[in-house]
Protein backbone atom coordinates (compact mmCIF):
# COMPACT_ATOMS: atom_id res chain seq x y z
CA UNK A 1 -36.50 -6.11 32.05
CA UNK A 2 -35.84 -3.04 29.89
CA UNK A 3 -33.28 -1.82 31.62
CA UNK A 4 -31.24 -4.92 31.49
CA UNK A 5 -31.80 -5.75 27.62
CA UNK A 6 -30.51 -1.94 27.63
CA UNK A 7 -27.26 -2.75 29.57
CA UNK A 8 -26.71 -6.27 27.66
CA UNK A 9 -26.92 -4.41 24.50
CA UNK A 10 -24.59 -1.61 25.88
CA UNK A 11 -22.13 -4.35 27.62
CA UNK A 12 -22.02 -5.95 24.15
CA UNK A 13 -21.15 -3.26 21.85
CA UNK A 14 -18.42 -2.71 24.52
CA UNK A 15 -17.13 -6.12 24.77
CA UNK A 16 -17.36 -5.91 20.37
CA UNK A 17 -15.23 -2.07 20.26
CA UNK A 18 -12.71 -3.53 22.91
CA UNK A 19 -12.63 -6.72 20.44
CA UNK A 20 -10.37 -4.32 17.96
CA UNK A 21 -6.66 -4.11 19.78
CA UNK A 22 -5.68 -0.66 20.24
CA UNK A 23 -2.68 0.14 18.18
CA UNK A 24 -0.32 2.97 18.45
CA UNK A 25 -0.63 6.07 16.74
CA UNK A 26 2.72 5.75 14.53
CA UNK A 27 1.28 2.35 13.68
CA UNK A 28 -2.14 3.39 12.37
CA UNK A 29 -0.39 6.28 10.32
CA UNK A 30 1.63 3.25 8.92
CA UNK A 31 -1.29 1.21 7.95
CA UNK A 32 -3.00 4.61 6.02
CA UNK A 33 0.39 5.18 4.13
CA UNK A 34 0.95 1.73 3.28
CA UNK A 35 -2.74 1.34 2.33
CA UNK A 36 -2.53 4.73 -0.18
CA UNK A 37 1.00 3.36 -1.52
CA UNK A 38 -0.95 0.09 -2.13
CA UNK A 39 -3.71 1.73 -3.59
CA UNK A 40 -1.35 3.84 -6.11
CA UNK A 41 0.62 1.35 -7.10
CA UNK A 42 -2.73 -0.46 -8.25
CA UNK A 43 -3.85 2.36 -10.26
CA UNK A 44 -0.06 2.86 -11.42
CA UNK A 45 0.16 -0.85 -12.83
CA UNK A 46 -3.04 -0.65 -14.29
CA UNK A 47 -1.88 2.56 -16.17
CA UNK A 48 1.30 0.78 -17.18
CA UNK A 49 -0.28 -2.19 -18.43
CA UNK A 50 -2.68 0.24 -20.99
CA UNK A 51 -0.19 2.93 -21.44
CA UNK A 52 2.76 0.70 -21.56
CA UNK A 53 4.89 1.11 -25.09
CA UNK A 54 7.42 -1.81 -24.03
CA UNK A 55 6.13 -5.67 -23.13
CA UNK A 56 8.33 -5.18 -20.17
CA UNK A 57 7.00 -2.07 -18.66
CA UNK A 58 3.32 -3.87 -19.23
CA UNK A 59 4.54 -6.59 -17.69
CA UNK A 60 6.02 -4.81 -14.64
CA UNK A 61 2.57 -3.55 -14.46
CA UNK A 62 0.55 -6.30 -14.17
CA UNK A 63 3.25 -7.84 -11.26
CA UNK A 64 2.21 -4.24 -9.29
CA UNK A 65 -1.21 -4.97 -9.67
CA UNK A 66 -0.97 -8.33 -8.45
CA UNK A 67 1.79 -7.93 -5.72
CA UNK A 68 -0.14 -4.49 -4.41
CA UNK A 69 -3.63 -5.97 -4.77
CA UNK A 70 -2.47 -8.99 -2.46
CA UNK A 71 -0.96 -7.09 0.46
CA UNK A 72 -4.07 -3.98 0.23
CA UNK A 73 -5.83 -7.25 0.69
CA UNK A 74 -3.77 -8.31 3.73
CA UNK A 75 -3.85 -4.71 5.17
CA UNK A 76 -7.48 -4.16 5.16
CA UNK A 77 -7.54 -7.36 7.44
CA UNK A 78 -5.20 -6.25 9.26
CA UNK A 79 -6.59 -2.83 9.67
CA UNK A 80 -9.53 -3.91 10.81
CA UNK A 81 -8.65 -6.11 13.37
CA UNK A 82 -7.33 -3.14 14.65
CA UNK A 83 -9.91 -1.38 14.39
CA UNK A 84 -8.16 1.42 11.89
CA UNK A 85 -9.94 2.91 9.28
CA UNK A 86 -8.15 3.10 5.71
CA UNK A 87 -8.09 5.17 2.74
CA UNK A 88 -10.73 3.64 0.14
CA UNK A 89 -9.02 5.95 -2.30
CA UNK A 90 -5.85 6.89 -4.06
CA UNK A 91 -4.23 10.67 -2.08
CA UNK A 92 -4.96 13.51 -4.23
CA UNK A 93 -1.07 13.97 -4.18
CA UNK A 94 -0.40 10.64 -5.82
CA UNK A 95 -3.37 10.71 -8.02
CA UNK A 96 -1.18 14.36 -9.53
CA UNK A 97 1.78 11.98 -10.11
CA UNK A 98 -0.30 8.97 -11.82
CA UNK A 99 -1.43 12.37 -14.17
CA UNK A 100 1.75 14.04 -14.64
CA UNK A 101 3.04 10.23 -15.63
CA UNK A 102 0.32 9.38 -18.03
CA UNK A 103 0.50 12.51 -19.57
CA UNK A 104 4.74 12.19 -20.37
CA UNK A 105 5.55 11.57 -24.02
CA UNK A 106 7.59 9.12 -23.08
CA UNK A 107 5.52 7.24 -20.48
CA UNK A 108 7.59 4.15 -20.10
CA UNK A 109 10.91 5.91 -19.25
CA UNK A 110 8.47 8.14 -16.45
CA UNK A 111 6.64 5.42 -15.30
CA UNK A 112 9.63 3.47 -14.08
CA UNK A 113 11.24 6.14 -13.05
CA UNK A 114 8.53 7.71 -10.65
CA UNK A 115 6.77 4.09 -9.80
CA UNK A 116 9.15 1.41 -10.20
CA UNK A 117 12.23 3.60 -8.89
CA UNK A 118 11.44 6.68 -6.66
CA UNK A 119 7.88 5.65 -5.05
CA UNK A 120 9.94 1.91 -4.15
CA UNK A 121 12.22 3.83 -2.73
CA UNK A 122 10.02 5.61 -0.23
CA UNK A 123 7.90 2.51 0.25
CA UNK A 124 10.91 0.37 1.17
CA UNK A 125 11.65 2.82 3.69
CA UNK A 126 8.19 3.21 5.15
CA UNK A 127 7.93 -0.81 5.78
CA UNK A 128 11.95 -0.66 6.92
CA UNK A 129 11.19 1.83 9.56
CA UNK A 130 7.70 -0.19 10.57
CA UNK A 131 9.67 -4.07 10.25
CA UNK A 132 12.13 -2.45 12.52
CA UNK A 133 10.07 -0.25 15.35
CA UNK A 134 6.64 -0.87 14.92
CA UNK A 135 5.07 -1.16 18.63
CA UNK A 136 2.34 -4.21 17.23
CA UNK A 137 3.63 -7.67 16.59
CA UNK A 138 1.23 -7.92 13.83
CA UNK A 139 1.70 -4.70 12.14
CA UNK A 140 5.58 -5.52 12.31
CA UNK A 141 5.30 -8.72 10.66
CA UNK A 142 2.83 -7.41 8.21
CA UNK A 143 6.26 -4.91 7.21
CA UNK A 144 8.28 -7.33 7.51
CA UNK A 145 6.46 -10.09 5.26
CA UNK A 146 6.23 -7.57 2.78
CA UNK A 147 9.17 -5.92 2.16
CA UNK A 148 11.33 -8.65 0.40
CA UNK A 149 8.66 -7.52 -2.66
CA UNK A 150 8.88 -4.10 -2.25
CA UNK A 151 12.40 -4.33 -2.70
CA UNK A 152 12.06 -6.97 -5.61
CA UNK A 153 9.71 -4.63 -7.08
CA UNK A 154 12.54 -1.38 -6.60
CA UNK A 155 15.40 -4.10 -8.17
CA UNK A 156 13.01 -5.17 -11.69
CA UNK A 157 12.68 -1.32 -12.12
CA UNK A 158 16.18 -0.88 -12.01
CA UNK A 159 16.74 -3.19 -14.54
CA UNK A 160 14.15 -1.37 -16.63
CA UNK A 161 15.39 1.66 -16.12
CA UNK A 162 18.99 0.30 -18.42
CA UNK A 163 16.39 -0.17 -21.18
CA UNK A 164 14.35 2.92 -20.70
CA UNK A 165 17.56 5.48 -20.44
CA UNK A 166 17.92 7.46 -17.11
């Protein structure tokens, strides 16, 4: 009787781990970078909106928080149906940038250039490369799904960046 409460309870943390569908390797290290780009541009909006000088550059902050906050949402789901664990925190590397931003004299100008114009820029390609060759249908149309904002997100900045100077 022991033994076989033993190999139910064995069978059934099997049957749970197997639950999570195995992803590939280049699609977990998409989820983590996509999760840490979600979680700076968070932090980065938040800084915007109580750093900002200019109404526009709080604004643009408050659509990152809102636009980034959604899809971490949706990748945290995602992630762990797939049984990949995520950064709960922002990279030590980005976390230097949010500093060396906050810390500009003139933040606004920095902000949208660093956030709004050359972090887009990677992000769009990160989600271009996974929307294209991800090897998980759901991780691909997570990418996909999401990229129209990132690149709405990279456009508003460029408009800021007119009124911020180069």
């Amino acid at each position: 009787m022991k033994t076989t409460k033993i190999a139910l309870a064995l069978c059934s943390a099997i049957l749970a781990f197997s639950s999570h569908a195995e992803v590939s390797k280049k699609d977990q290290e998409f989820l983590q970078k996509a999760a840490a780009g979600g979680l700076y541009e968070v932090e980065a909006g938040g800084l915007a909106q109580s750093k900002g000088q200019s109404e526009a550059v709080k604004s643009f902050g408050a659509m990152l928080v809102k636009d980034h906050t959604a899809a971490n949402d949706e990748i945290k789901t995602l992630a762990a149906s797939k049984g990949v664990a995520l950064p709960a925190t922002v990279p030590t590397p980005k976390k230097k940038r949010l500093e060396k931003i906050s810390a500009d004299k003139n933040f606004d100008k920095e902000f949208v250039k660093e956030v709004g114009l050359d972090d887009h820029k990677e992000d769009i390609r990160l989600f271009e490369n996974a929307s294209n060759d991800a090897d998980d249908a759901d991780v691909k149309a997570f990418a996909t799904k999401t990229l129209p904002t990132l690149k709405a997100h990279r456009e508003h900045a460029e408009g800021l960046r007119s009124s911020h100077g180069r």
